[in-house]
N, C-alpha and C. Protein backbone atom coordinates (compact mmCIF):
# COMPACT_ATOMS: atom_id res chain seq x y z
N UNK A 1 0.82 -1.19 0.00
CA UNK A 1 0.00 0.00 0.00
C UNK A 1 0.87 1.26 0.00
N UNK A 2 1.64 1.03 0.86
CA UNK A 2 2.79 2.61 0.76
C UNK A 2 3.42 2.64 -0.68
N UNK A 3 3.79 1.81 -0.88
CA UNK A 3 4.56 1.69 -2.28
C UNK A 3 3.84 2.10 -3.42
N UNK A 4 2.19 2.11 -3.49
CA UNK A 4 1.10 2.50 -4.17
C UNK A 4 0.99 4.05 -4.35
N UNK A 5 1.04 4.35 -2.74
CA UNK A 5 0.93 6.09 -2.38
C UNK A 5 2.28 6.91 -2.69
N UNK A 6 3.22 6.18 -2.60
CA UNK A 6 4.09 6.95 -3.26
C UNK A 6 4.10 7.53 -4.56
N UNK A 7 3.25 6.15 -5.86
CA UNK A 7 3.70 6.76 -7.37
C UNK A 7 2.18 7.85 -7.28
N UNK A 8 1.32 7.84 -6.27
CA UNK A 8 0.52 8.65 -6.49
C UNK A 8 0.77 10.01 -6.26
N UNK A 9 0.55 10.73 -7.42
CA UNK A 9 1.44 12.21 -7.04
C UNK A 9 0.02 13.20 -6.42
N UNK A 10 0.15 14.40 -5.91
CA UNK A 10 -0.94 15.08 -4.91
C UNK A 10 -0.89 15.95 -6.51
N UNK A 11 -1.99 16.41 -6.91
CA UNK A 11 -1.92 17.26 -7.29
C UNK A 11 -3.36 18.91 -6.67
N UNK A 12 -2.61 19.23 -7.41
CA UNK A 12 -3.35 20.86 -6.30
C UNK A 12 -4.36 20.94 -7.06
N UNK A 13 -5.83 21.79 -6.73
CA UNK A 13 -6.24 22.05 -7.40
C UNK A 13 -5.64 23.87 -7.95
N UNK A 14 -6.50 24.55 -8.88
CA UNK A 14 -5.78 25.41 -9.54
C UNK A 14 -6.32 26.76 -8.58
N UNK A 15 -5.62 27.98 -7.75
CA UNK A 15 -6.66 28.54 -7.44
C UNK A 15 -7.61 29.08 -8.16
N UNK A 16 -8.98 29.41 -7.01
CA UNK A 16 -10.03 29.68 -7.44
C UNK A 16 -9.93 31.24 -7.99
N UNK A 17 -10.60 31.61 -8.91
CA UNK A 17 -9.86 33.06 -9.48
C UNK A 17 -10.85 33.40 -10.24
N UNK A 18 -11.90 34.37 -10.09
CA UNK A 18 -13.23 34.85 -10.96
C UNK A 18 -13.00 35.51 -12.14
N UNK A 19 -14.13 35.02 -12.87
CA UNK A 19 -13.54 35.04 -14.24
C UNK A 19 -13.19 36.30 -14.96
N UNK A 20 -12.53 36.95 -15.66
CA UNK A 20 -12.49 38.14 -16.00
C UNK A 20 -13.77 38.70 -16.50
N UNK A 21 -14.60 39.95 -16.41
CA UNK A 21 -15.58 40.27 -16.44
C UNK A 21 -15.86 40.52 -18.19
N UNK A 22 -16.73 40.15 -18.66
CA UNK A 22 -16.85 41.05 -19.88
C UNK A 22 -16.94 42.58 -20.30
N UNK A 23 -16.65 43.28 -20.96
CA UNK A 23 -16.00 44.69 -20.76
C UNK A 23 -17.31 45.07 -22.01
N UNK A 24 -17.61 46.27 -22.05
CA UNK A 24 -18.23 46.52 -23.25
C UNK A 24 -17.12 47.37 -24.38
N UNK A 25 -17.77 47.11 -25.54
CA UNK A 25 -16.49 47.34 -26.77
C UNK A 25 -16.66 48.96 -26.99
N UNK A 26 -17.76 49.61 -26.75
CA UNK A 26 -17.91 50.96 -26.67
C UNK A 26 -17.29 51.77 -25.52
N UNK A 27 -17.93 51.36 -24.42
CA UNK A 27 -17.66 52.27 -23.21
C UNK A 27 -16.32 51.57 -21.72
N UNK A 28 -15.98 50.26 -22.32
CA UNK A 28 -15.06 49.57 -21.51
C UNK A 28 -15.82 49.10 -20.30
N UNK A 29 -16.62 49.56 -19.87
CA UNK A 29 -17.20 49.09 -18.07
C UNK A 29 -17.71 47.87 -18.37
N UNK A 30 -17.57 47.24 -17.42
CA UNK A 30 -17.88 45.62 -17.57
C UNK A 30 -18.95 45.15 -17.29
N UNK A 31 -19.90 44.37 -17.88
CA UNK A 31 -21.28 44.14 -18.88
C UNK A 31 -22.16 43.38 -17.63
N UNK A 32 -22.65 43.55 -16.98
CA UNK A 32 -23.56 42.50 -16.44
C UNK A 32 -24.47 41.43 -17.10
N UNK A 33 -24.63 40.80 -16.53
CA UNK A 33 -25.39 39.30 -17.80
C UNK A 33 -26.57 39.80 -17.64
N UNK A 34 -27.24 40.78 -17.41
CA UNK A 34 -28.91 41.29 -17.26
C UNK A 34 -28.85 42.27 -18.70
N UNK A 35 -27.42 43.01 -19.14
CA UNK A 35 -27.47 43.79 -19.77
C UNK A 35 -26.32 43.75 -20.81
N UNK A 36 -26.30 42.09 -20.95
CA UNK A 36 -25.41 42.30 -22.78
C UNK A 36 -26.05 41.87 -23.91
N UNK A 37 -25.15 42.74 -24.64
CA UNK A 37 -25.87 42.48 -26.15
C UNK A 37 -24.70 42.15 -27.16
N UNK A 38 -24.95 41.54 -27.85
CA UNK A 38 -23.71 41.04 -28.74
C UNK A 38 -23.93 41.77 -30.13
N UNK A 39 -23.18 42.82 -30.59
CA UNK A 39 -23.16 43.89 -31.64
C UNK A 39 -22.51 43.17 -32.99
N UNK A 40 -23.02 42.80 -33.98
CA UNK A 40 -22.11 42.41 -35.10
C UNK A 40 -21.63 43.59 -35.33
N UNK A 41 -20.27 43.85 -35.70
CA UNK A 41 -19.48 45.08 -36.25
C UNK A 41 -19.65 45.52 -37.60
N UNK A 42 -19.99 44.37 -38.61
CA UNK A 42 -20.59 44.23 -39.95
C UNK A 42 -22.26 44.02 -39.44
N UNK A 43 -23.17 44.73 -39.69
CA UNK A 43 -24.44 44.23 -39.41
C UNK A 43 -24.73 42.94 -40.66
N UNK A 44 -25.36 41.89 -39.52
CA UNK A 44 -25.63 40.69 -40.46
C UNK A 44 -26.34 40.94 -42.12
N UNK A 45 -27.19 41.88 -42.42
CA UNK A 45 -27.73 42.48 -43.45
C UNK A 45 -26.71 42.45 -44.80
N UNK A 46 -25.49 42.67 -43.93
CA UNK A 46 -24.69 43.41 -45.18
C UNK A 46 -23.69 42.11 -44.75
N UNK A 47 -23.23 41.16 -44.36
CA UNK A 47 -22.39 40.23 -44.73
C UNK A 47 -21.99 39.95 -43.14
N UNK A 48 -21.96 40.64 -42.27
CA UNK A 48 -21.09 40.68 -40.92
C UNK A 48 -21.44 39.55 -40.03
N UNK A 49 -20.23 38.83 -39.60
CA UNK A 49 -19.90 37.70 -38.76
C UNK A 49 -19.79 37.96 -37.47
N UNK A 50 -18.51 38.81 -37.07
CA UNK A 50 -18.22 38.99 -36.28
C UNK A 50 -19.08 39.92 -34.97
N UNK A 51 -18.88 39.59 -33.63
CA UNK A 51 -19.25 40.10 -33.02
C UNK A 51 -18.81 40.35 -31.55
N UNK A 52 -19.25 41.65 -31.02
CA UNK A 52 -18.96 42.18 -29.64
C UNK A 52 -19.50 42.33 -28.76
N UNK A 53 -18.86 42.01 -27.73
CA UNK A 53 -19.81 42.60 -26.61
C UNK A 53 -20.29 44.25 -26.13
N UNK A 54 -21.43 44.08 -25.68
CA UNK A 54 -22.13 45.83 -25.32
C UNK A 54 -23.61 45.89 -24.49
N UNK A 55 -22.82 46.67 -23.72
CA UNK A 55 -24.07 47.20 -22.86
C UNK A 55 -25.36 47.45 -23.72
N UNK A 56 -26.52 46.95 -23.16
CA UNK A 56 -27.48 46.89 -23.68
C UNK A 56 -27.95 48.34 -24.51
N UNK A 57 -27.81 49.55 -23.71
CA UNK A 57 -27.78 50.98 -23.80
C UNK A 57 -26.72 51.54 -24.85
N UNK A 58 -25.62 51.10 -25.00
CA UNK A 58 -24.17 51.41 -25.60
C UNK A 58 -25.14 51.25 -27.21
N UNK A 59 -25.36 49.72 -27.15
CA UNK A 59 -25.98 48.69 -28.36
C UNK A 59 -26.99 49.58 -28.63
N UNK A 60 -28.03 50.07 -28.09
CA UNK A 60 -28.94 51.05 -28.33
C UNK A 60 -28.85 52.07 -29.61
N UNK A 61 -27.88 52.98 -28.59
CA UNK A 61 -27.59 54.29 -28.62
C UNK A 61 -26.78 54.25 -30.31
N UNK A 62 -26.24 52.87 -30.49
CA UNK A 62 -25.23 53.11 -31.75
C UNK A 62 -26.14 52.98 -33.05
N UNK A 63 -27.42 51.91 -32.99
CA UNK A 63 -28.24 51.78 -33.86
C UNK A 63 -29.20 53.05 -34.28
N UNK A 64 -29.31 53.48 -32.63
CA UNK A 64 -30.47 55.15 -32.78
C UNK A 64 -29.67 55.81 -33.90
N UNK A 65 -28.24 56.21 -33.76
CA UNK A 65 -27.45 57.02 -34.44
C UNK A 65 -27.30 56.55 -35.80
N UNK A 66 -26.99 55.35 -36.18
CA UNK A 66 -26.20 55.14 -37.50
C UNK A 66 -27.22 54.02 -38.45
N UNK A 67 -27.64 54.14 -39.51
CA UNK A 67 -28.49 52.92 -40.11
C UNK A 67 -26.94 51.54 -40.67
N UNK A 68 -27.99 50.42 -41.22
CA UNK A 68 -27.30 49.75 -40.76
C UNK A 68 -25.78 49.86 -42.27
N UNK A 69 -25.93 50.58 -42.98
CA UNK A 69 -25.72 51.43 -44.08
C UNK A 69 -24.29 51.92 -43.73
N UNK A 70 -24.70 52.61 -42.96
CA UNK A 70 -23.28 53.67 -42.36
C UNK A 70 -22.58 53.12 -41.37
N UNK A 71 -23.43 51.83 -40.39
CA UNK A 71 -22.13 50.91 -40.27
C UNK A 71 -21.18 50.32 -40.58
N UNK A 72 -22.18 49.45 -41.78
CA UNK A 72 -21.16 48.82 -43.00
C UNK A 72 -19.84 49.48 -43.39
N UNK A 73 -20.39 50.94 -44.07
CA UNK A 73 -19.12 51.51 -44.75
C UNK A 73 -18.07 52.13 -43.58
N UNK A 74 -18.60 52.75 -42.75
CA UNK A 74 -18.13 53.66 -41.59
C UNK A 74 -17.36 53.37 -40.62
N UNK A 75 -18.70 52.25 -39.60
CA UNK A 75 -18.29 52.44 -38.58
C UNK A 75 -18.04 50.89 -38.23
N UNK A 76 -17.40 49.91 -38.72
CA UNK A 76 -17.05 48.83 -38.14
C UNK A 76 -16.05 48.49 -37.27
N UNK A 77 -15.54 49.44 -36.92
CA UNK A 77 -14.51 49.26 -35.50
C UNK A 77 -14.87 50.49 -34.45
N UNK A 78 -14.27 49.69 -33.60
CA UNK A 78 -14.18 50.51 -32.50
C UNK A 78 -14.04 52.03 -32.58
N UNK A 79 -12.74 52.26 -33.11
CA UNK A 79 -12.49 53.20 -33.44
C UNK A 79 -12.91 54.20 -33.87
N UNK A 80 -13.46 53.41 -34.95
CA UNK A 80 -14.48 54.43 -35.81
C UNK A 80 -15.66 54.84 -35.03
N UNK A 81 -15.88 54.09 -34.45
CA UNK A 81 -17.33 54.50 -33.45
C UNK A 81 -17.16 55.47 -32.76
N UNK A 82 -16.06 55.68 -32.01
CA UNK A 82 -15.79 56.38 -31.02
C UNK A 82 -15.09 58.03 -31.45
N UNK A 83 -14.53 57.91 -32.79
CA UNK A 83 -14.50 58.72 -33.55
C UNK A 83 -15.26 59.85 -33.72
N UNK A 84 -16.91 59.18 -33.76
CA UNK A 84 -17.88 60.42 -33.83
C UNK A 84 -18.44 61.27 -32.87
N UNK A 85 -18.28 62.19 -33.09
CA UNK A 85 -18.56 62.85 -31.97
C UNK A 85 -19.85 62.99 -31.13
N UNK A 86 -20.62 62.60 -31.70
CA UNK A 86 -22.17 62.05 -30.97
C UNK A 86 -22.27 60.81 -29.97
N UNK A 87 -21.11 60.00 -30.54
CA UNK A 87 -20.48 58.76 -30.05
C UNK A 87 -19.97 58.98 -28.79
N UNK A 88 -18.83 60.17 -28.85
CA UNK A 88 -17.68 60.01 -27.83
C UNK A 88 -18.62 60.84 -26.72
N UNK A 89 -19.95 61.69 -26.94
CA UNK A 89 -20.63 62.64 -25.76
C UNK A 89 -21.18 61.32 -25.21
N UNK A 90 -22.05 60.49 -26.11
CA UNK A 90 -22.64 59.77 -25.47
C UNK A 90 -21.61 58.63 -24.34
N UNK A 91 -20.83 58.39 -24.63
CA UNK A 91 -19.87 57.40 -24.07
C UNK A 91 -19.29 58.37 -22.88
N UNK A 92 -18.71 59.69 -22.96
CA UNK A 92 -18.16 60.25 -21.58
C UNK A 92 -19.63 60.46 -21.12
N UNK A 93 -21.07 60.53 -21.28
CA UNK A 93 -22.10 60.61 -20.06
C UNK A 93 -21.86 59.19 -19.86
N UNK A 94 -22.13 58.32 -20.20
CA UNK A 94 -22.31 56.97 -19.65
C UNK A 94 -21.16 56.31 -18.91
N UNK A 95 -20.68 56.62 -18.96
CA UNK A 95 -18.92 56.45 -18.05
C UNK A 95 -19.37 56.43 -16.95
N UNK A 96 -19.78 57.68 -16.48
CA UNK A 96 -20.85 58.05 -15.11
C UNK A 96 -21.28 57.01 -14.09
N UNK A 97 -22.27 56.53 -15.14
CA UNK A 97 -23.17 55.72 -14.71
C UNK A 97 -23.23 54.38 -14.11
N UNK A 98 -23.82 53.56 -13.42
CA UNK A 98 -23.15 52.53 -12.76
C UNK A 98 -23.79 51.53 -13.99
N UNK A 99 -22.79 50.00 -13.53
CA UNK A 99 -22.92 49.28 -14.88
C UNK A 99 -23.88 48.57 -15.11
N UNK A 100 -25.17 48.51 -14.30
CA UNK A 100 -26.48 48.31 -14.84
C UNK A 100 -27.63 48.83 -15.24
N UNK A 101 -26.74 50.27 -15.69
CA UNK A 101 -27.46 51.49 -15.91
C UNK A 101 -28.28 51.20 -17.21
N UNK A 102 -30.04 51.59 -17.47
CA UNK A 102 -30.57 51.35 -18.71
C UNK A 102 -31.23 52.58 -18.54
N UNK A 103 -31.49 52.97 -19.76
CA UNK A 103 -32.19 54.39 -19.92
C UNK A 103 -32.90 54.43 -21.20
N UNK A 104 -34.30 54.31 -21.74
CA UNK A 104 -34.95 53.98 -23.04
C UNK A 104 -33.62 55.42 -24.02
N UNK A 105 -33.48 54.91 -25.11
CA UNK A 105 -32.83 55.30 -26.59
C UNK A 105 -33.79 56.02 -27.06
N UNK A 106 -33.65 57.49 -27.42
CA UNK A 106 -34.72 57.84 -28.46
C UNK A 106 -33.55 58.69 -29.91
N UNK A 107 -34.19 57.97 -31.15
CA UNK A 107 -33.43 58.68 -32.43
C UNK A 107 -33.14 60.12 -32.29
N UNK A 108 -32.60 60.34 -32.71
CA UNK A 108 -32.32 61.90 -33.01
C UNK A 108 -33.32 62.34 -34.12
N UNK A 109 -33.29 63.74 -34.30
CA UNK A 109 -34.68 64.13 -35.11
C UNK A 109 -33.91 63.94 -36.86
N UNK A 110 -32.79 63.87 -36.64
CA UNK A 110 -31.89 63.76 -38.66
C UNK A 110 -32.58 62.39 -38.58
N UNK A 111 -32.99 61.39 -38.25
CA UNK A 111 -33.45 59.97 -38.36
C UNK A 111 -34.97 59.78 -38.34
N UNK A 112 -35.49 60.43 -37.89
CA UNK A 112 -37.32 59.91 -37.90
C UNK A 112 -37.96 60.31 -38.89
């Protein structure tokens, strides 16, 4: 029996360590599972696969602003999003806000 427990090696378990939070791709604050939305960067319409994570509100606020038109050509990165300046007001108010913040989206009047 000892001779058994010897080739048995202890192994550790790994520590316990929570998982890194999901971040939103607009505003960075990290997403609660009550309030994500997964943003294709290409809207599916026009060919787009890929996709991000976003505050439910973030996800909102980008569709109120842009059809799915001027995503395509425009705004498929980050970058570009944040670029606009309707973008970057809306993103420094919401910074603010705590991260299960929802607030109804209404278009702007260039859109209705």
């Amino acid at each position: 029996m000892a001779a058994l427990m010897r080739r048995i090696r202890r192994v550790d378990p790994p520590p316990l360590t929570a998982p890194e939070p999901v971040r939103c791709l607009l505003c960075s604050r990290p997403v609660p599972p009550g309030q994500l939305d997964w943003h294709h960067l290409v809207p599916k319409l026009k060919g787009g696969r890929e996709t991000a994570p976003m505050h439910r509100i973030c996800h909102r606020q980008v569709h109120a602003l842009f059809s799915e038109t001027e995503l395509a050509r425009h705004y498929a990165t980050a970058p570009a999003l944040l670029a606009h300046p309707e973008v970057r007001a809306f993103v420094d108010w919401v910074s603010s806000k705590p991260n299960d913040f929802y607030e109804t989206v209404r278009r702007p009047r260039r859109r209705q």
